[in-house]
Protein backbone atom coordinates (compact mmCIF):
# COMPACT_ATOMS: atom_id res chain seq x y z
CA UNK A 1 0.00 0.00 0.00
CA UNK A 2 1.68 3.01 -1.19
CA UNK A 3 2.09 5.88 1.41
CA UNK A 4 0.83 9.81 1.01
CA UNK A 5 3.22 12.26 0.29
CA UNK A 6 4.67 13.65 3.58
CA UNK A 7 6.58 16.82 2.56
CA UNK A 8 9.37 17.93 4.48
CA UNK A 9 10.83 21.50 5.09
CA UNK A 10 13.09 23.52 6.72
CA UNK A 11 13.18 27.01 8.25
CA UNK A 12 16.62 28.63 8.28
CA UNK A 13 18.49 26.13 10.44
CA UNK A 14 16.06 24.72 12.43
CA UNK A 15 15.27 21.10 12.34
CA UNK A 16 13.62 19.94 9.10
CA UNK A 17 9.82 19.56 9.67
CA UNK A 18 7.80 16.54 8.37
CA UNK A 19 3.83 16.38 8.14
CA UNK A 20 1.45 14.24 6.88
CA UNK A 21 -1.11 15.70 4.25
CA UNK A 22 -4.30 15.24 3.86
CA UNK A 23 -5.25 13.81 0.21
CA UNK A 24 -6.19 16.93 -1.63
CA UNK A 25 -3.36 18.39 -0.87
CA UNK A 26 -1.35 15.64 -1.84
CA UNK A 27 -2.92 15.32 -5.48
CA UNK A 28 -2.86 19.49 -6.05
CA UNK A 29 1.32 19.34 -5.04
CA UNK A 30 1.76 16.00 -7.14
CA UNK A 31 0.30 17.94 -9.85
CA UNK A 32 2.18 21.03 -9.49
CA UNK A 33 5.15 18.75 -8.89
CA UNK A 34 4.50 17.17 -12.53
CA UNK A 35 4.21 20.35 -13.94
CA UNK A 36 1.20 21.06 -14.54
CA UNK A 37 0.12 24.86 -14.45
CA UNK A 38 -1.78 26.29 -11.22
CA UNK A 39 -5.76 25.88 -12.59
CA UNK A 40 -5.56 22.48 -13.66
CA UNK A 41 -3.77 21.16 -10.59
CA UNK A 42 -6.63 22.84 -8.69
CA UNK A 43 -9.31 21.47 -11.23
CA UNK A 44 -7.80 18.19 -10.24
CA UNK A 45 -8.31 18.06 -6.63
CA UNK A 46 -10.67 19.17 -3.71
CA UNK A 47 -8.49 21.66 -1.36
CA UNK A 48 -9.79 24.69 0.06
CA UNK A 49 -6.81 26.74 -1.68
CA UNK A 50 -8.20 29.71 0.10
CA UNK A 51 -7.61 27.98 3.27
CA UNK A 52 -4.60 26.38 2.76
CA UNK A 53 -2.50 29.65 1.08
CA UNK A 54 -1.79 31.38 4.17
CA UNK A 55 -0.93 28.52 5.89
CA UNK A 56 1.21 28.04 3.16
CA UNK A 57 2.68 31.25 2.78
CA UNK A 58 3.10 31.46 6.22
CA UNK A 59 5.05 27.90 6.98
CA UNK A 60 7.20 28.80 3.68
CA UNK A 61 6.02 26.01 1.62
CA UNK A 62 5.19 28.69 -1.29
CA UNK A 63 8.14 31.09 -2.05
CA UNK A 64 6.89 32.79 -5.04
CA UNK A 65 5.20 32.52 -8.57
CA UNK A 66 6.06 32.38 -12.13
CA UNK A 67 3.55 33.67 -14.27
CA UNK A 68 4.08 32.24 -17.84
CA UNK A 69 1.73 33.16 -20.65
């Protein structure tokens, strides 16, 4: 049985952190992992992306944006 992604991160030189994530969050970063652009990795999953953003921001998981047209 294959395990969900558990993403692991680091804050300056703290120790690295490693969470479980619940599985639309796993399929919307598997997607953005594979490339895919921001809407259809969204399209592809159920997360709250309002929700999760700040928490995002906020834990450093997101450190910016390309914007490719």
């Amino acid at each position: 049985m294959a395990h969900p992604p558990a993403p692991a991160w680091r804050v300056g030189h703290q120790t690295a952190q490693l969470v479980a994530i619940p599985e639309p969050e796993a399929t919307f970063l598997q997607a953005l992992l594979s490339g895919h652009a921001l809407l259809p990795a969204l399209e592809a999953c159920d997360l709250d992306f309002a929700t999760w953003l700040p928490e995002a921001i906020q834990n450093g998981w997101v450190l910016g944006a390309d914007v490719r047209r």
